[in-house]
Protein backbone atom coordinates (compact mmCIF):
# COMPACT_ATOMS: atom_id res chain seq x y z
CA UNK A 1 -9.20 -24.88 -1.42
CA UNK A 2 -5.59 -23.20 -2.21
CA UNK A 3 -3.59 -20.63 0.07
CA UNK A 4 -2.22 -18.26 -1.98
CA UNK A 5 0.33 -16.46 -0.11
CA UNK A 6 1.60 -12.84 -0.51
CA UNK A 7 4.98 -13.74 -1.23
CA UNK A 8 4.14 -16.21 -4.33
CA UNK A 9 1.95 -13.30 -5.72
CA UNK A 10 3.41 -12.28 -9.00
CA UNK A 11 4.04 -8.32 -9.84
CA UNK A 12 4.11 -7.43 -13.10
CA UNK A 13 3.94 -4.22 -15.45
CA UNK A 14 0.59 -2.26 -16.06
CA UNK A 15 -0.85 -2.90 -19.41
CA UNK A 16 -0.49 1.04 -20.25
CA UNK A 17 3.24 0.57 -18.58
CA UNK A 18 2.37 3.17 -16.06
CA UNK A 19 2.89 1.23 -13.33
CA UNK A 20 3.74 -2.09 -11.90
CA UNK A 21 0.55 -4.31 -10.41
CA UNK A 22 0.29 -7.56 -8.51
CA UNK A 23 -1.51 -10.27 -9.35
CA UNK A 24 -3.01 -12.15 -6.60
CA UNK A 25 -4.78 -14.61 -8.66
CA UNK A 26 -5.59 -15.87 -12.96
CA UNK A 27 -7.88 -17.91 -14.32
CA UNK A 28 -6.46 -20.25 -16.29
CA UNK A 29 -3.36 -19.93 -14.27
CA UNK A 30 -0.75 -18.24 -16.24
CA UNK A 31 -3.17 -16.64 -18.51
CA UNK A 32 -1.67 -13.45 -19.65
CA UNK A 33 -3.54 -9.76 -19.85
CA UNK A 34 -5.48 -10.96 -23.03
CA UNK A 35 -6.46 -14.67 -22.56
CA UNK A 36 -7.77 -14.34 -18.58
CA UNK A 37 -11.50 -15.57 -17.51
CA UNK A 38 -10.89 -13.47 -14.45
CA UNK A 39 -8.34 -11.86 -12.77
CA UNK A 40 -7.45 -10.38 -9.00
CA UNK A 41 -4.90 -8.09 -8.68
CA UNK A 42 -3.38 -5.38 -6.78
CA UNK A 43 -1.86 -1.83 -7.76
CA UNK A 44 0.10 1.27 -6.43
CA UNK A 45 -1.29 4.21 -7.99
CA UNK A 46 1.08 7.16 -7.41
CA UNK A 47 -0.22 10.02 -9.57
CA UNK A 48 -3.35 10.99 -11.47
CA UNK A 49 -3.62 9.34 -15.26
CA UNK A 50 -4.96 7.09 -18.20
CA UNK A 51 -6.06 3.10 -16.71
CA UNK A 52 -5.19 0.46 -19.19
CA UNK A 53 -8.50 -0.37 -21.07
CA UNK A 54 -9.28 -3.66 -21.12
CA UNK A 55 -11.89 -4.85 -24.27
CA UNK A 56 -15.21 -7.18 -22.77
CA UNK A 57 -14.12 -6.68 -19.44
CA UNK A 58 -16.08 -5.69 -16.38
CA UNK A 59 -14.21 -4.58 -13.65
CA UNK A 60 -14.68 -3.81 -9.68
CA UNK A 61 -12.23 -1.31 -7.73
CA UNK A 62 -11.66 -0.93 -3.99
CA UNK A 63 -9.75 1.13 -2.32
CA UNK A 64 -7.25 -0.94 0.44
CA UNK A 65 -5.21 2.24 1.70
CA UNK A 66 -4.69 5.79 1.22
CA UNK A 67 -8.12 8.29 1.00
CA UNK A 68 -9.16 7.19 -2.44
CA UNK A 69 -9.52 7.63 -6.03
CA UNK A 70 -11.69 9.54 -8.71
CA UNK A 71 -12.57 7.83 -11.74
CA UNK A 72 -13.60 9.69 -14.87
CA UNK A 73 -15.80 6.48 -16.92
CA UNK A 74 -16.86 7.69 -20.32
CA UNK A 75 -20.12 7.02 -20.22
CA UNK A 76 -20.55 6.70 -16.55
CA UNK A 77 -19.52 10.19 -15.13
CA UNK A 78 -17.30 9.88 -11.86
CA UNK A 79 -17.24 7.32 -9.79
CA UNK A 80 -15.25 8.24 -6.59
CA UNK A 81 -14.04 5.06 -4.59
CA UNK A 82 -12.65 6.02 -1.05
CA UNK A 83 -10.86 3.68 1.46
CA UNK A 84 -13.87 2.82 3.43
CA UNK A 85 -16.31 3.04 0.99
CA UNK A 86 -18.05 0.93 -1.21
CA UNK A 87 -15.85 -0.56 -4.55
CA UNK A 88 -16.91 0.84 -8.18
CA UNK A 89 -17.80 -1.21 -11.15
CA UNK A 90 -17.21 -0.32 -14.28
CA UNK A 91 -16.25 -1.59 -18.09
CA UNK A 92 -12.56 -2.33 -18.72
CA UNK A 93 -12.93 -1.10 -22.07
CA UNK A 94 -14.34 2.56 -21.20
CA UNK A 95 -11.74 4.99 -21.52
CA UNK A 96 -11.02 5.72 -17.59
CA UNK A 97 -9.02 8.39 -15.91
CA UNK A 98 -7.87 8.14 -12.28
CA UNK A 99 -7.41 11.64 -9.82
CA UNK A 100 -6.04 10.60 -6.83
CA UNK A 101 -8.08 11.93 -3.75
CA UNK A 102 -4.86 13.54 -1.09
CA UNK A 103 -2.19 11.06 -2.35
CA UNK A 104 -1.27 7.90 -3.27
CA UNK A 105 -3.19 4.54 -2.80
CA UNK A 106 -3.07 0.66 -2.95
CA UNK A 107 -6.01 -0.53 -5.02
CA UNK A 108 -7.84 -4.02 -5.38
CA UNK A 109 -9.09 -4.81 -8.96
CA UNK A 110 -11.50 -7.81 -9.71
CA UNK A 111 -11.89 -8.46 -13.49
CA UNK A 112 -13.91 -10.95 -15.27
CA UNK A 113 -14.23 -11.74 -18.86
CA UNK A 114 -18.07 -10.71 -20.14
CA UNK A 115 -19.69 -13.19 -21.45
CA UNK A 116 -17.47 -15.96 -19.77
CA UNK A 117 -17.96 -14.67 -16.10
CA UNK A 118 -19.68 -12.49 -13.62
CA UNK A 119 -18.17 -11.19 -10.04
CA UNK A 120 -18.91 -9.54 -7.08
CA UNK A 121 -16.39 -7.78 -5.01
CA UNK A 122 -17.37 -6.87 -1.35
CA UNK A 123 -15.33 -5.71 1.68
CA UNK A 124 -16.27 -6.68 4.76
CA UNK A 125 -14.66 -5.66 8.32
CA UNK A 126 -14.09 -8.54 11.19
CA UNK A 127 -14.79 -7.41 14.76
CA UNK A 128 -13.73 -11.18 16.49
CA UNK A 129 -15.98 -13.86 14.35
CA UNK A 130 -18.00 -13.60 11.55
CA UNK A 131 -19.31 -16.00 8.65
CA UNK A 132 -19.58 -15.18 5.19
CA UNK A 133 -21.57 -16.54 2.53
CA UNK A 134 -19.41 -16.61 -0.42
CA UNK A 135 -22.28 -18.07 -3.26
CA UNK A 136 -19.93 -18.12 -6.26
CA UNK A 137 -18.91 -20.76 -8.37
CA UNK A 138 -14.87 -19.46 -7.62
CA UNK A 139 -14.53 -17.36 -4.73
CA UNK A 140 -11.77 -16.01 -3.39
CA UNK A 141 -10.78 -14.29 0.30
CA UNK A 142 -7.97 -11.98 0.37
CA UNK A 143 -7.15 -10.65 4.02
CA UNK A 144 -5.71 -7.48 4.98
CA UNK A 145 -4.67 -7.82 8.59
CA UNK A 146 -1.92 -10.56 9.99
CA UNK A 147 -3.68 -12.86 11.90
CA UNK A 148 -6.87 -13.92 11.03
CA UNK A 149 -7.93 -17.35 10.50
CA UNK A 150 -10.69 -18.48 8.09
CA UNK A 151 -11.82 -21.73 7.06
CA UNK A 152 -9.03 -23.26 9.94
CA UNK A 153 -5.89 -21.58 7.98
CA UNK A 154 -3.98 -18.73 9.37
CA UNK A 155 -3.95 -15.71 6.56
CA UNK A 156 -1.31 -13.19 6.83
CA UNK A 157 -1.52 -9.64 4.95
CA UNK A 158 -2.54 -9.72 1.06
CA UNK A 159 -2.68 -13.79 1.92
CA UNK A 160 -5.91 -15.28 -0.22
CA UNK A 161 -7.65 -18.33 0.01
CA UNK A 162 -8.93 -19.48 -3.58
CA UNK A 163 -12.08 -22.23 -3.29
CA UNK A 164 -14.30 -23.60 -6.07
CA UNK A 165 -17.35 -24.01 -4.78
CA UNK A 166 -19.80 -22.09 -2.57
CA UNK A 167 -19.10 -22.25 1.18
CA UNK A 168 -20.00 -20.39 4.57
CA UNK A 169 -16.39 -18.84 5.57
CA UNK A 170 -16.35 -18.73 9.21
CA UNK A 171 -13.39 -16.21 9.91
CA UNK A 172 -11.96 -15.61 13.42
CA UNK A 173 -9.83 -12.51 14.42
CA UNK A 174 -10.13 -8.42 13.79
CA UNK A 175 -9.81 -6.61 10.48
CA UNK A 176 -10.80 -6.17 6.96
CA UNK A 177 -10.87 -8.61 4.56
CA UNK A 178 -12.26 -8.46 0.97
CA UNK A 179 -14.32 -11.33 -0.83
CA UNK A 180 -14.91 -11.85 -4.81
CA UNK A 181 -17.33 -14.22 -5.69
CA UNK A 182 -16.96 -15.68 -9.76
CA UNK A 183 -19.68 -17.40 -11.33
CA UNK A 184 -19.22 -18.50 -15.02
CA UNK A 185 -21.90 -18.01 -17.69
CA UNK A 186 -23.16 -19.82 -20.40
């Protein structure tokens, strides 16, 4: 098991240069925005536009604050993802247009590489204890609130825990937190 911690997350530029994003976690580590198995990351998004399409991915998008987001997937219609509502899934490589829903927001994107991996992305909110099946073969725990403690480490905001095996998370303390689950194919 690895802490990742918010400060050694690593912001970068979107793809499209539209924005700035940051990435929580890479598989391989270091892999850049063409060679990643899977990839967590984090993004501002101030205004309505273009996402960066990204060829033989699948991605999953949550909404961690502001009301929300409308995505226009060619070939999928509109997916609207709010703050408390379920993520969206949707290929990388569709040509995707974001309307913001009453302002700006602070996304969470899981991508995997299709044909290489799979993921699940599921938010989940803490109300004192609860345990979590995480089934994958990579999973990965990124908390939202200061103060909770899973797996006997203390997580502060945006903090992750990255494990590489399948384990019941027993987390302790009050908030949301958000679990992807990576299992490789083939």
């Amino acid at each position: 098991m690895r802490v990742l911690r918010t400060a050694d997350h690593k912001v970068m530029p979107w793809k499209n240069g539209g924005g700035s994003t940051t990435e929580v976690a890479v598989f391989p580590e270091g892999a850049g925005l063409e060679a990643f198995g899977w990839r967590l990351s984090m993004a501002g998004v101030t205004a309505d536009g273009p996402f960066s399409a990204f060829s033989d991915i699948d991605r999953t998008l949550a909404v961690l604050e502001g009301e929300g987001i409308a995505l226009d997937v060619e070939g999928r219609g509109t997916l609207r993802v709010t703050r408390d509502g379920e993520p969206a899934s949707f290929p990388g490589g569709a040509p995707t247009f974001g309307r913001l829903l009453g302002g700006p927001i602070l996304d969470l994107n899981a991508m995997s590489r299709r044909g290489r991996f799979t993921h699940r992305l599921a938010r989940y909110v803490v109300d004192g204890k609860a345990a979590l099946e995480a089934t994958g073969d990579t999973n990965l725990l990124l908390a939202r609130v200061d103060g909770l403690t899973a797996a006997d480490v203390r997580l502060g905001v945006d903090d992750a825990l990255l494990f590489d095996a399948p384990a019941r998370l027993n987390i302790v303390g009050k908030g949301e937190v958000f679990l992807v689950e990576l299992w490789a194919e083939g």
